[in-house]
C-alpha atoms as a PDB file:
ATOM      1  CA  UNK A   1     -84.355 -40.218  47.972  1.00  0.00           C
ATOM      2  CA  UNK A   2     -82.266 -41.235  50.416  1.00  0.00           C
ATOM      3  CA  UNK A   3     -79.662 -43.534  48.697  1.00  0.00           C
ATOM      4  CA  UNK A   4     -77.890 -43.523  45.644  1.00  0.00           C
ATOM      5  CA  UNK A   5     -75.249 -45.364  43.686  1.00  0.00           C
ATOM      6  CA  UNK A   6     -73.029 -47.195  44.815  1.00  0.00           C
ATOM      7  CA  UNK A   7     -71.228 -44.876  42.511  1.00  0.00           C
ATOM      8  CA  UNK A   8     -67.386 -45.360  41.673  1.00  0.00           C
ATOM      9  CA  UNK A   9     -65.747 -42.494  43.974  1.00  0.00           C
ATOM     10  CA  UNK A  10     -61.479 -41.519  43.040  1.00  0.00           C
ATOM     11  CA  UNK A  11     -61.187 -41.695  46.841  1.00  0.00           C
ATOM     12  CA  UNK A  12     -63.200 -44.362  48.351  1.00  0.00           C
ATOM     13  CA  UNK A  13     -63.955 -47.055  45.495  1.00  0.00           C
ATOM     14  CA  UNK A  14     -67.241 -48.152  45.188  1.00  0.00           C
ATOM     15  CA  UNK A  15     -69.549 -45.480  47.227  1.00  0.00           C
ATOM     16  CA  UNK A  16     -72.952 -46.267  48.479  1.00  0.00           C
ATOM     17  CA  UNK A  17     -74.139 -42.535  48.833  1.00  0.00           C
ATOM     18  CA  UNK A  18     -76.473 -41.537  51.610  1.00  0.00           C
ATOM     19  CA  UNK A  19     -78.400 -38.091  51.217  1.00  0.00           C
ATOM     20  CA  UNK A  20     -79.214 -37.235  54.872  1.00  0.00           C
ATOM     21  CA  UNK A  21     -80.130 -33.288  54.153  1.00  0.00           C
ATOM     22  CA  UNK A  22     -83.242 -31.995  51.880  1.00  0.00           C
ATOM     23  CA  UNK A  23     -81.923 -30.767  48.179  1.00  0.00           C
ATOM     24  CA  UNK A  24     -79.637 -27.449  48.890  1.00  0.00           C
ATOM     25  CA  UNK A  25     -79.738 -26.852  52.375  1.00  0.00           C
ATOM     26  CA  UNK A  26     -76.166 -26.089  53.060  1.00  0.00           C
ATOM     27  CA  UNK A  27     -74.182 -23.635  55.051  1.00  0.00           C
ATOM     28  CA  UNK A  28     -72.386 -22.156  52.646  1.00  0.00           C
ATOM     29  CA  UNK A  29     -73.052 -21.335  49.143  1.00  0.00           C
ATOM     30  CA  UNK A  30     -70.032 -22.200  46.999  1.00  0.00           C
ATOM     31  CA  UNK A  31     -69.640 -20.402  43.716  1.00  0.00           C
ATOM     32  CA  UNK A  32     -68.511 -23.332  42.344  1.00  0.00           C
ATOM     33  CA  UNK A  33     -70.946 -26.331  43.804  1.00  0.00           C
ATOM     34  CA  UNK A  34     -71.910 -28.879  41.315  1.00  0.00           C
ATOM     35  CA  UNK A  35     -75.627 -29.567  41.906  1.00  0.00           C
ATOM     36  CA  UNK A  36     -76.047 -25.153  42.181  1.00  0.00           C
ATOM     37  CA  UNK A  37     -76.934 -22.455  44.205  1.00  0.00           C
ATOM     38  CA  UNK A  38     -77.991 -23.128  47.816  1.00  0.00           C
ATOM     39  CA  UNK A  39     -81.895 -22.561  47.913  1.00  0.00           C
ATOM     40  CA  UNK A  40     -81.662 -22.428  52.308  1.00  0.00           C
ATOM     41  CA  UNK A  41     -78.447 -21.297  53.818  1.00  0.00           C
ATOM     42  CA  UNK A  42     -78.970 -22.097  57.388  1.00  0.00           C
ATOM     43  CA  UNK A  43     -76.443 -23.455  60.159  1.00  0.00           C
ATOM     44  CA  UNK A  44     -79.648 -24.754  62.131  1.00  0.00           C
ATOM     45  CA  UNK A  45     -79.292 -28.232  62.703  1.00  0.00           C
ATOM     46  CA  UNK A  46     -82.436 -30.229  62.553  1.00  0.00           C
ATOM     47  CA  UNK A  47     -83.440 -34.303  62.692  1.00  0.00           C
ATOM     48  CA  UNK A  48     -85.047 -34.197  58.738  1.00  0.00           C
ATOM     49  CA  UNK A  49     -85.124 -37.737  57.955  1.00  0.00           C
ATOM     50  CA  UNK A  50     -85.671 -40.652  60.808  1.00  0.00           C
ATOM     51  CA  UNK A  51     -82.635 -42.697  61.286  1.00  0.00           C
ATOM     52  CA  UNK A  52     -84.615 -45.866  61.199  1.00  0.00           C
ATOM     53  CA  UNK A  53     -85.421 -45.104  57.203  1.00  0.00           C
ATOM     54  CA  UNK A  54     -82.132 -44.135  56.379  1.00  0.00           C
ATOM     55  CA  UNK A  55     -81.196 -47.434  57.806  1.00  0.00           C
ATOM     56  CA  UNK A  56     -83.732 -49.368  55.894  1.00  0.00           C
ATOM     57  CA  UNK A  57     -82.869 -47.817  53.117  1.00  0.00           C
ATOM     58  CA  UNK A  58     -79.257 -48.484  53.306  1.00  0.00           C
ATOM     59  CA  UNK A  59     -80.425 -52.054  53.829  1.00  0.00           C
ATOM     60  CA  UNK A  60     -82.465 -52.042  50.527  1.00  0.00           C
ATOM     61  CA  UNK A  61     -79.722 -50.902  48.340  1.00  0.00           C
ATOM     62  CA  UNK A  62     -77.150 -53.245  50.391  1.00  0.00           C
ATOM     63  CA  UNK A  63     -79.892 -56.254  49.208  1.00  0.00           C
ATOM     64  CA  UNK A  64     -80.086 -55.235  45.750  1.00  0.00           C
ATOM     65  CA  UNK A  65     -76.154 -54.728  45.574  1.00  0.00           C
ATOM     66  CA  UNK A  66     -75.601 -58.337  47.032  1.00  0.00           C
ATOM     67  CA  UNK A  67     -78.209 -59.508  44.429  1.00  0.00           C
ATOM     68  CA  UNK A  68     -76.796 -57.952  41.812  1.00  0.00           C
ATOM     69  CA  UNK A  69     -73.201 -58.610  42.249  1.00  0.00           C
ATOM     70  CA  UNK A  70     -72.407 -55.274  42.896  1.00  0.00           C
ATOM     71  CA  UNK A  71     -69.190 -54.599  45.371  1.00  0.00           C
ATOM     72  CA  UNK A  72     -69.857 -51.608  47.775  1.00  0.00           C
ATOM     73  CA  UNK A  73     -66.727 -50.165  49.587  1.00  0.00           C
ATOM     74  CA  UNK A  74     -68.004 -47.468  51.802  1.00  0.00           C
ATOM     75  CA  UNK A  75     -70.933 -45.625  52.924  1.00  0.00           C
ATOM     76  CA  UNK A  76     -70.405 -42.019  52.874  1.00  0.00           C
ATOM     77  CA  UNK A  77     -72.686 -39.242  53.939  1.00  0.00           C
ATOM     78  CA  UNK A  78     -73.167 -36.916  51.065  1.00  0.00           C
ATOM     79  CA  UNK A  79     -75.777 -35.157  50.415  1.00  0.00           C
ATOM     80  CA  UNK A  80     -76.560 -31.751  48.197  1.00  0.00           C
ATOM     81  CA  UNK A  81     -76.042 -29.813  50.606  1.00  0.00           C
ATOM     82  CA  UNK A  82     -74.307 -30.015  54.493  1.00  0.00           C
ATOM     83  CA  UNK A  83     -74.348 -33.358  56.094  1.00  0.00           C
ATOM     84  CA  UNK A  84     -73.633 -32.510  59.431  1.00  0.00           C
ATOM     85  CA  UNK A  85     -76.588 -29.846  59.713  1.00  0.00           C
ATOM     86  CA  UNK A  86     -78.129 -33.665  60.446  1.00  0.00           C
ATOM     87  CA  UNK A  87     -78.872 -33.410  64.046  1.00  0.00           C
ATOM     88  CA  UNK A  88     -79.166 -37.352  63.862  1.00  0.00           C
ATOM     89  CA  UNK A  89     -76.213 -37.664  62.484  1.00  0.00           C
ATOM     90  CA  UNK A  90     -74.537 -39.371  65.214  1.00  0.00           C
ATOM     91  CA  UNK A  91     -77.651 -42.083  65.923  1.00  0.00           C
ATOM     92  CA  UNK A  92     -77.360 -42.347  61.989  1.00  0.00           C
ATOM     93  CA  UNK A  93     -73.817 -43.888  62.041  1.00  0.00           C
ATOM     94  CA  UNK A  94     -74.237 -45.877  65.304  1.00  0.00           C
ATOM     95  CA  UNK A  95     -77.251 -47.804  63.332  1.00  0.00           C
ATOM     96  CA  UNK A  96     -75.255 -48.571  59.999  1.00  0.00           C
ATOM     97  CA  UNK A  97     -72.398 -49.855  62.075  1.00  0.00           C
ATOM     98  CA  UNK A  98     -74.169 -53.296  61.753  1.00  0.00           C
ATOM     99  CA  UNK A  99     -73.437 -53.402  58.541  1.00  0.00           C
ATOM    100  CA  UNK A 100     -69.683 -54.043  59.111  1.00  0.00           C
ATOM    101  CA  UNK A 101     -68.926 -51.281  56.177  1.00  0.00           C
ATOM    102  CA  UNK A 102     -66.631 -48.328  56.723  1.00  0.00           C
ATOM    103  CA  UNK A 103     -68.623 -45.000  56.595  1.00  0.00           C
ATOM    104  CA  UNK A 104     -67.301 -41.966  55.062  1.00  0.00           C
ATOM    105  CA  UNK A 105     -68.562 -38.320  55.688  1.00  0.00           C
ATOM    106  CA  UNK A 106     -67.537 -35.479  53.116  1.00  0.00           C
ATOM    107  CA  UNK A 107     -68.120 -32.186  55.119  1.00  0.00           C
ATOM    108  CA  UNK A 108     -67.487 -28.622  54.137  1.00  0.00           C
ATOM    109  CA  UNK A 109     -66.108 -28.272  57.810  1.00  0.00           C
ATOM    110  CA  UNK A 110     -68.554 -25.103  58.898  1.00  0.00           C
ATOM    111  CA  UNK A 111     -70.042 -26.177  61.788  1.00  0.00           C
ATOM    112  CA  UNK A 112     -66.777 -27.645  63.776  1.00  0.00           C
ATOM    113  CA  UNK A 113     -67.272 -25.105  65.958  1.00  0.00           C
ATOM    114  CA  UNK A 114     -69.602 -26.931  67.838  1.00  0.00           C
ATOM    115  CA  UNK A 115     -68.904 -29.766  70.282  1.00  0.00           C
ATOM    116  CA  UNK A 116     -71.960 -32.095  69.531  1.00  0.00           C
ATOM    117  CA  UNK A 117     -71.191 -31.884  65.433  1.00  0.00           C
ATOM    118  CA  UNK A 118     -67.589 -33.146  66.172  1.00  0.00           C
ATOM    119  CA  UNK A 119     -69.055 -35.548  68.184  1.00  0.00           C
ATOM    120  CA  UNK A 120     -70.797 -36.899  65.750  1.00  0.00           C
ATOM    121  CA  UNK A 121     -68.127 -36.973  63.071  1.00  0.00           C
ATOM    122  CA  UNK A 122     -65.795 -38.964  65.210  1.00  0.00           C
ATOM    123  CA  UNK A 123     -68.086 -42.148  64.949  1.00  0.00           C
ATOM    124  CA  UNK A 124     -67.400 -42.143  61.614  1.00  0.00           C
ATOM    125  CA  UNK A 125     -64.321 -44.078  60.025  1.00  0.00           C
ATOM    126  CA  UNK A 126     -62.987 -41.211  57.036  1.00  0.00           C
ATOM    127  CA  UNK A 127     -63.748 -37.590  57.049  1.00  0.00           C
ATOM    128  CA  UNK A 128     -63.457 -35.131  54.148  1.00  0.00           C
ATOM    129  CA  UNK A 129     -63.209 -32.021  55.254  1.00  0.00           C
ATOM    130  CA  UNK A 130     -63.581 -28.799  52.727  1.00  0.00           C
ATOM    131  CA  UNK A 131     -60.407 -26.206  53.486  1.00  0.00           C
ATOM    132  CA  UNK A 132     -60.587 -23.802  50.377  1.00  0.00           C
ATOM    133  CA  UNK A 133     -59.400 -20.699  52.057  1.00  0.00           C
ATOM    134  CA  UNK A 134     -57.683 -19.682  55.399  1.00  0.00           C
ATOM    135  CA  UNK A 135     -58.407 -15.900  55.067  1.00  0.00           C
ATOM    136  CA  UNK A 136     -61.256 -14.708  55.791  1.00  0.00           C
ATOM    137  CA  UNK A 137     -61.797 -12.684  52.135  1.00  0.00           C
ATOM    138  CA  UNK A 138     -61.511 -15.274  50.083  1.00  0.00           C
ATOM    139  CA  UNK A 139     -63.618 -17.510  52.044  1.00  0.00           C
ATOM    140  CA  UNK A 140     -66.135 -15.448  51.975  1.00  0.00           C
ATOM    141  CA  UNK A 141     -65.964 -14.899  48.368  1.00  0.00           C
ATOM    142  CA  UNK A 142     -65.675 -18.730  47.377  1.00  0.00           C
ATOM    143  CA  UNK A 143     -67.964 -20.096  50.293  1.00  0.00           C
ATOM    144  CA  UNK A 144     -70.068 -17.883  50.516  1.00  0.00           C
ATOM    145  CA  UNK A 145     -71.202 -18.564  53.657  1.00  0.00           C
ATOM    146  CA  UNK A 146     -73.763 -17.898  55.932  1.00  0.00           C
ATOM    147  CA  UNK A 147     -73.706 -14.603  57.760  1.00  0.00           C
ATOM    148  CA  UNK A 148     -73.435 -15.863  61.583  1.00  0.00           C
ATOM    149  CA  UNK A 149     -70.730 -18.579  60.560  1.00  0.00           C
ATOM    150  CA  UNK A 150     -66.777 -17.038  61.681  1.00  0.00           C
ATOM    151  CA  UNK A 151     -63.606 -18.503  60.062  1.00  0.00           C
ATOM    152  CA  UNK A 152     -61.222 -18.654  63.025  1.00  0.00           C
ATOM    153  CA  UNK A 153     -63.662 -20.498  64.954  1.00  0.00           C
ATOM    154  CA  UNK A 154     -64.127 -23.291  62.323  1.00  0.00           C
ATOM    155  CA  UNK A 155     -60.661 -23.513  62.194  1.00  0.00           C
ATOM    156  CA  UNK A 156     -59.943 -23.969  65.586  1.00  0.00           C
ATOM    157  CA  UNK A 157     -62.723 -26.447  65.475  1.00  0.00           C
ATOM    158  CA  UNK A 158     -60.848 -28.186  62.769  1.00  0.00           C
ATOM    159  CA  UNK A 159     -57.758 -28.412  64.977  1.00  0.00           C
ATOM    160  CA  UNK A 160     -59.616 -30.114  67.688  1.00  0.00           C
ATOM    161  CA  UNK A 161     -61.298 -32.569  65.322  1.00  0.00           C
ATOM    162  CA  UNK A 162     -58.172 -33.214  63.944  1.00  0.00           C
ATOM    163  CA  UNK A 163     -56.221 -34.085  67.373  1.00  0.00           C
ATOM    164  CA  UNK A 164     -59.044 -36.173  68.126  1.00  0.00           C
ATOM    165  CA  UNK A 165     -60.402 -38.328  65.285  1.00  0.00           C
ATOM    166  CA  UNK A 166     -58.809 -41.523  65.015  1.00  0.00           C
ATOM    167  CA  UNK A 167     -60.146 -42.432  61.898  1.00  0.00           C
ATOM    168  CA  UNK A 168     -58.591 -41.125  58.793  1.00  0.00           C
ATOM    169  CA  UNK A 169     -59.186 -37.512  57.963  1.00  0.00           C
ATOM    170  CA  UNK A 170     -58.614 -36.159  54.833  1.00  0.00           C
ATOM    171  CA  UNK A 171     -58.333 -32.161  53.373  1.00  0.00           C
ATOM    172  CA  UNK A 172     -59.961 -31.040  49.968  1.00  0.00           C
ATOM    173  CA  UNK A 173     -59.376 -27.886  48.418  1.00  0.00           C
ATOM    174  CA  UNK A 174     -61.162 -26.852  45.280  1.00  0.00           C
ATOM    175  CA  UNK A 175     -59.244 -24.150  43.501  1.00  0.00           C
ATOM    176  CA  UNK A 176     -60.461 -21.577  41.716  1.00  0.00           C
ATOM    177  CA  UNK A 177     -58.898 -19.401  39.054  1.00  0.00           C
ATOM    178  CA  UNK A 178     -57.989 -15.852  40.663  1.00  0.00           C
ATOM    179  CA  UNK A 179     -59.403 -16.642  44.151  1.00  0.00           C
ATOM    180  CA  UNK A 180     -57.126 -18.877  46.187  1.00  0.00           C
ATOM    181  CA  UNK A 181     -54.714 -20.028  43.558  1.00  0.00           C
ATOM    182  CA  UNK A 182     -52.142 -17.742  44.203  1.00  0.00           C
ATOM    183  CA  UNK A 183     -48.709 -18.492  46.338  1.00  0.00           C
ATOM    184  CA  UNK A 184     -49.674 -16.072  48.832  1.00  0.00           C
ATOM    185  CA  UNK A 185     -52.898 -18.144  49.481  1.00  0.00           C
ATOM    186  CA  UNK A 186     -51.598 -21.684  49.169  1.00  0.00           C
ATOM    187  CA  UNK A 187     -48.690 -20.999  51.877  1.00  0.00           C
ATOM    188  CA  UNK A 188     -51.103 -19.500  54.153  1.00  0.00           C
ATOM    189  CA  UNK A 189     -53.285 -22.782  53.302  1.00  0.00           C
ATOM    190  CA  UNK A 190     -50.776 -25.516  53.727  1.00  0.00           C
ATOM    191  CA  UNK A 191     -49.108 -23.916  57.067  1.00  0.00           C
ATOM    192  CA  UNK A 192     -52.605 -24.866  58.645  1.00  0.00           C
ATOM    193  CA  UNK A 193     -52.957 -28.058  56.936  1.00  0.00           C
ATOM    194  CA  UNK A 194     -49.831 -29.053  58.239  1.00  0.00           C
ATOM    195  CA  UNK A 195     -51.208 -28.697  61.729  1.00  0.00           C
ATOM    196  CA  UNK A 196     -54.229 -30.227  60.971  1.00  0.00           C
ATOM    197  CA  UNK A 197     -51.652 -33.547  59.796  1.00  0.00           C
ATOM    198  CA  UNK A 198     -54.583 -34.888  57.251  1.00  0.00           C
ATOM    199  CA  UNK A 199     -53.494 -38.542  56.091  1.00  0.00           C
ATOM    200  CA  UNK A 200     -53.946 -37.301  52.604  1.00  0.00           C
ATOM    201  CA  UNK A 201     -54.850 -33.567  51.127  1.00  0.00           C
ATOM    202  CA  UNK A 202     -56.920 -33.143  48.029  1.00  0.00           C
ATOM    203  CA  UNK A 203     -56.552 -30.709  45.150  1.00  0.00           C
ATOM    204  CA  UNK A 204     -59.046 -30.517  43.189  1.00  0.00           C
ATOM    205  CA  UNK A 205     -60.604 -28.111  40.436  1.00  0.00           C
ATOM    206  CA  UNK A 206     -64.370 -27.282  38.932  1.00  0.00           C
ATOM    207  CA  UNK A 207     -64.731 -30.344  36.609  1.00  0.00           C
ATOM    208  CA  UNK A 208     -68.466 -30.006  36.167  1.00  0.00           C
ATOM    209  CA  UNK A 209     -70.997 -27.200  35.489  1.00  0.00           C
ATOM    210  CA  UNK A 210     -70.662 -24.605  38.599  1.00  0.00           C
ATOM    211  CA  UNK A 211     -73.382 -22.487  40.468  1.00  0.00           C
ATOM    212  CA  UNK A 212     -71.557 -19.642  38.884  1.00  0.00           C
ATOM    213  CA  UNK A 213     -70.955 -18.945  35.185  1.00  0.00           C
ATOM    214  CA  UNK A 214     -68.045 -17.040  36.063  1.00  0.00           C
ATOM    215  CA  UNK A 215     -66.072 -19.754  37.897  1.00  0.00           C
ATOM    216  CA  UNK A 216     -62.713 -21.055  36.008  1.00  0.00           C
ATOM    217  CA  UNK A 217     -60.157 -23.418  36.270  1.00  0.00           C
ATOM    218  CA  UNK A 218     -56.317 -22.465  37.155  1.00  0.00           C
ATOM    219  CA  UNK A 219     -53.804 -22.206  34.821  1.00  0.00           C
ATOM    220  CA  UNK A 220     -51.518 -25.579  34.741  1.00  0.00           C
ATOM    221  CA  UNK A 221     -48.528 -23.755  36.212  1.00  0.00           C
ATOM    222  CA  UNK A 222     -50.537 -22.407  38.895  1.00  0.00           C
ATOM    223  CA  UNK A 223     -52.353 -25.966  39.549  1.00  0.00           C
ATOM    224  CA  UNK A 224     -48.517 -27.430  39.430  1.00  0.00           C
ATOM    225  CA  UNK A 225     -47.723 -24.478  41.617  1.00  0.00           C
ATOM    226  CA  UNK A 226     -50.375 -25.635  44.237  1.00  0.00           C
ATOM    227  CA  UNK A 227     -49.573 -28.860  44.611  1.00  0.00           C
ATOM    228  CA  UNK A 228     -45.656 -27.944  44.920  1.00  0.00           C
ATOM    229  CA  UNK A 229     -46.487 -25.616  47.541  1.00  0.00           C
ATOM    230  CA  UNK A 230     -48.779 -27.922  49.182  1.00  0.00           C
ATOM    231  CA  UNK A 231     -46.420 -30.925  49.053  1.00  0.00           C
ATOM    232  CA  UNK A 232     -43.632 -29.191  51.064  1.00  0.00           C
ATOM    233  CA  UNK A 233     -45.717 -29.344  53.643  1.00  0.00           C
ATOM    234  CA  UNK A 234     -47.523 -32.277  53.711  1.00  0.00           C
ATOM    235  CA  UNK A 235     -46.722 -36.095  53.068  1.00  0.00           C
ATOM    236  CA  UNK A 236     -49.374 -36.737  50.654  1.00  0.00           C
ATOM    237  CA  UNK A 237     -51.214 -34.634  48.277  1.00  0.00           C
ATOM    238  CA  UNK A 238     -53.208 -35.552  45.190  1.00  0.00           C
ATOM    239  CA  UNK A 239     -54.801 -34.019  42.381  1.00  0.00           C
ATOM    240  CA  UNK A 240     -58.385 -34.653  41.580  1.00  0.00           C
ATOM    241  CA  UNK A 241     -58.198 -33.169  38.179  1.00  0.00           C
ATOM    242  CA  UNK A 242     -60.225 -35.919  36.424  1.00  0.00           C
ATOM    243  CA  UNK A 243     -63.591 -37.338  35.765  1.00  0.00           C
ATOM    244  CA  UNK A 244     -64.860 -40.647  38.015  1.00  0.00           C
ATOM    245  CA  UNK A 245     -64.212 -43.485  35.949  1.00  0.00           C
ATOM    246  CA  UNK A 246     -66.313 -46.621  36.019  1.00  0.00           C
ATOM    247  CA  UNK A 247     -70.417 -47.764  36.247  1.00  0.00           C
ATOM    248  CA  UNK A 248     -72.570 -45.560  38.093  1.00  0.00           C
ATOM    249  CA  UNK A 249     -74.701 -48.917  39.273  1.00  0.00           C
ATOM    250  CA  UNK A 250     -78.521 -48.441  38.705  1.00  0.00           C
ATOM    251  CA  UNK A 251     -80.111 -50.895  41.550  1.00  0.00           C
ATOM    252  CA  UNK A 252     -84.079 -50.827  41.737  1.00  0.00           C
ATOM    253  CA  UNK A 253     -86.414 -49.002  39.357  1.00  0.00           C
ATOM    254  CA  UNK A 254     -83.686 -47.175  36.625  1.00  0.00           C
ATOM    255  CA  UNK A 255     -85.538 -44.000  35.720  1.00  0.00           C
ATOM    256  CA  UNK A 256     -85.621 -43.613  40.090  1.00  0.00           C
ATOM    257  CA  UNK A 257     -81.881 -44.678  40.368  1.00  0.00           C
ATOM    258  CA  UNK A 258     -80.661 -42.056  37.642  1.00  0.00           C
ATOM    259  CA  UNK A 259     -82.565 -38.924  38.922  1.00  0.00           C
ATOM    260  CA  UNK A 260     -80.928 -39.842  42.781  1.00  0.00           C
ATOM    261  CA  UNK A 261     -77.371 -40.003  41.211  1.00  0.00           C
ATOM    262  CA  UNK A 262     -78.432 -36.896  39.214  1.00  0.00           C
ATOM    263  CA  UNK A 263     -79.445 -34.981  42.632  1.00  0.00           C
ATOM    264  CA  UNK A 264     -75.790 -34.795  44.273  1.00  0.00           C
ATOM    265  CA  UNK A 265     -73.862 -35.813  40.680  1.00  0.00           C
ATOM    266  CA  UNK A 266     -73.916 -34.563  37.212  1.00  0.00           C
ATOM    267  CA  UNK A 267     -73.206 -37.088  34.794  1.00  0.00           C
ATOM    268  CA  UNK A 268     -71.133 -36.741  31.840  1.00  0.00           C
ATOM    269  CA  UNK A 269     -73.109 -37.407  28.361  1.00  0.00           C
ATOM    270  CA  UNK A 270     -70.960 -40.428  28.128  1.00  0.00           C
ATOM    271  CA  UNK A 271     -71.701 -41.459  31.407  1.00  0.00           C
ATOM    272  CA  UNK A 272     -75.095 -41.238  31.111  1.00  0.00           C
ATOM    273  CA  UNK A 273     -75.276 -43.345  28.182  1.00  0.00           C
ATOM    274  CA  UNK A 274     -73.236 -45.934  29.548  1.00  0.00           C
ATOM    275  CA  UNK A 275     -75.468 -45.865  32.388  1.00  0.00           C
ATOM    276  CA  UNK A 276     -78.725 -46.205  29.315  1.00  0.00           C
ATOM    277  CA  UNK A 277     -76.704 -49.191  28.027  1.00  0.00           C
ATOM    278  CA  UNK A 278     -76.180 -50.464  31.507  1.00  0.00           C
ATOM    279  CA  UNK A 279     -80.241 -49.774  32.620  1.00  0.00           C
ATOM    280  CA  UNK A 280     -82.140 -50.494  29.394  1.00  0.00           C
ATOM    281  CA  UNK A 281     -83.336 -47.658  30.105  1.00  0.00           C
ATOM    282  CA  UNK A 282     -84.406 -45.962  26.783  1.00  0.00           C
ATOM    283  CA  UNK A 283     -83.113 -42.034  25.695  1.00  0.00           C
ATOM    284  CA  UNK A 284     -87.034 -41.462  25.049  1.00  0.00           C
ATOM    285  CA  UNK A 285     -87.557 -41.455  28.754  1.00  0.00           C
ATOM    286  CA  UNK A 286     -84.506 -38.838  29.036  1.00  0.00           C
ATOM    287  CA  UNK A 287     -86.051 -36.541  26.049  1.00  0.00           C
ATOM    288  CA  UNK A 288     -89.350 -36.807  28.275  1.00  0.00           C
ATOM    289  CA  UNK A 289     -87.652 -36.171  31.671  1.00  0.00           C
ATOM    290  CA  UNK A 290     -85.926 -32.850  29.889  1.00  0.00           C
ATOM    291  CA  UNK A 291     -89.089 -31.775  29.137  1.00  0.00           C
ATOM    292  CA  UNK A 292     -90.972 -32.021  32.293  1.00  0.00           C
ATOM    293  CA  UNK A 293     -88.087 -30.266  33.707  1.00  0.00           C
ATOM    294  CA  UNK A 294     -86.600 -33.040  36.281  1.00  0.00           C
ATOM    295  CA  UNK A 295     -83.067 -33.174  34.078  1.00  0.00           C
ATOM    296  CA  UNK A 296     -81.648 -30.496  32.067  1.00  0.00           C
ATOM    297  CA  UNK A 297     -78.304 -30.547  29.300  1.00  0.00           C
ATOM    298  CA  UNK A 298     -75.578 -28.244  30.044  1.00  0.00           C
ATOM    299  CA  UNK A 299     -72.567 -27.644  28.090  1.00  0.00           C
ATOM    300  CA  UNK A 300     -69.333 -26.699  30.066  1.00  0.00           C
ATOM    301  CA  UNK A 301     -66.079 -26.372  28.644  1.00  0.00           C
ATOM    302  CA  UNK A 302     -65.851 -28.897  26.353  1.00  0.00           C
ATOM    303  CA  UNK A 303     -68.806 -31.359  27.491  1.00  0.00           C
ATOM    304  CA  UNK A 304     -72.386 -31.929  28.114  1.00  0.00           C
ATOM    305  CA  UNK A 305     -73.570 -32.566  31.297  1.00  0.00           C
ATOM    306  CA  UNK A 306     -76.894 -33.673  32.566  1.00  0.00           C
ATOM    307  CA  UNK A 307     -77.992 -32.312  35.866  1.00  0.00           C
ATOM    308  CA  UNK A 308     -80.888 -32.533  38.137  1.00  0.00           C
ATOM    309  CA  UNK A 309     -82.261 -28.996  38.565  1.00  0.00           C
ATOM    310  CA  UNK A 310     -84.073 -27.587  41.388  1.00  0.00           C
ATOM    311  CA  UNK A 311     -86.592 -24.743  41.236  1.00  0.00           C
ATOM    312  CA  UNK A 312     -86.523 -22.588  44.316  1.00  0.00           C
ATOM    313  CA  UNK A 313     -84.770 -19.397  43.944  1.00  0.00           C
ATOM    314  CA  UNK A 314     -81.483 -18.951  45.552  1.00  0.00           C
ATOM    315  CA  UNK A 315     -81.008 -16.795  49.168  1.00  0.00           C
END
């Protein structure tokens, strides 16, 4: 699978999403990720797919999108797990520029560090990049990430990223109750964001089932406490507080289509019937798909959830 979607996106419309890394190979290991626990933490980039079939497959979905009537904004890199750990990333945008569509990449930012991943990211035309935590503690209790990977030198690598891209970058932070929500945390966070200048910064908090049980949302004051602190330093913050709204579209074989959306998004149960209404596609095929273990129902906080599972054990 390496399409999906397009699926309707609160920051870039109509989202054509390309998966560019096998399922949960990240650099980090966020406690509150929404497709699970990492299965390989590396920071080892590697070429895993060939550029020429993400290409083609972008070109298939772009086909059945046109056919279908189905608008598609941009086409953003993201993956379950770290995009940029693509070593082919770079040759990967260069051959979807012919399809005259913008193309997003939403990064956790942990491999900045390095000259050739930058390199790579400025091809593309809006960057998301993950700033949770500027000290180091925290970090490493939220992110989790791999053992060789330093803070200050992602930073720094943010910085130069940042003077550099002339595209749009954008900031998301993912707050977590009792980890980085507090005002000691948030100043600390949105004195470096301010030198980073992002065109927009992102709030946002655990909306759908996390890795970890224990994860929680802020309190309101301290989410209204956030985006105060943030906004005296910045010229545009947001909240992403809310579910997507809108079709997830379902172009080529349905049962396919919902288990790639599934991989890198957990549906809502009423998403996922709108998107049975939408498909055809009838709730006998989901009863059979729970029980040969490709989807699995998960209640968190006040709704069920259907996510695509994976089976290796965690590192």
């Amino acid at each position: 699978m390496l399409t999906f979607g397009p699926v309707p996106s609160r920051r870039l419309g109509r989202s054509l999403g390309i998966n560019n890394i096998p399922p949960k190979t990240c650099s980090y290991g966020c406690c509150y990720c929404q497709v699970g626990r990492t299965t390989h933490k590396t920071i080892n980039r590697s070429a895993f797919y060939p550029a020429e079939a993400i290409r083609e497959s972008v070109q298939e979905k772009l086909d059945q999108a046109r056919l279908a009537g189905e608008r598609i904004d941009y086409l953003t890199f993201v993956p379950d797990g770290e995009p940029t750990l693509d070593s082919d990333l770079d040759r990967e945008i260069t051959a979807l520029r012919a399809f005259g569509l913008p193309i997003a990449v939403i990064s956790n930012a942990s491999l900045l560090s390095r000259e050739d991943v930058r390199a790579a990211l400025e091809k593309a035309d809006w960057i998301s990049l993950k700033m949770d935590s500027v000290t180091e503690a925290t970090w490493r209790l939220i992110n989790r990430p791999h053992r060789q990977l330093a803070l200050p030198a992602i930073l720094e690598g943010a910085r130069t990223l940042a003077r550099r891209f002339t595209g749009r970058l954008v900031t998301e932070t993912m707050l977590v109750a009792g980890l980085n929500d507090g005002e000691k945390e948030l100043t600390s966070l949105a004195r470096y964001l301010e030198e980073l200048k992002p065109s927009r910064a992102y709030l946002a908090v655990p909306t759908r089932p996390p890795a970890e049980k224990w994860v929680r949302l802020p309190e309101g004051k301290n989410l209204l406490r956030a985006y105060r602190i943030l906004a005296g330093c910045l010229p545009a913050v947001e909240l992403l507080i809310e579910y997507e709204t809108g079709e997830f579209a379902s172009l080529g074989a349905p049962e396919e289509a919902l288990l790639n959306i599934l991989a890198v998004h957990p549906l809502t149960e009423e998403a996922l019937m709108d998107f049975l209404i939408q498909t055809q596609l009838g709730k006998d095929r989901i009863d059979l798909l729970i029980q040969r273990g490709e989807l699995a129902r998960v209640a968190y906080r006040d709704k069920t959830f259907f996510i695509r599972p994976f089976r290796k054990a965690a590192v």
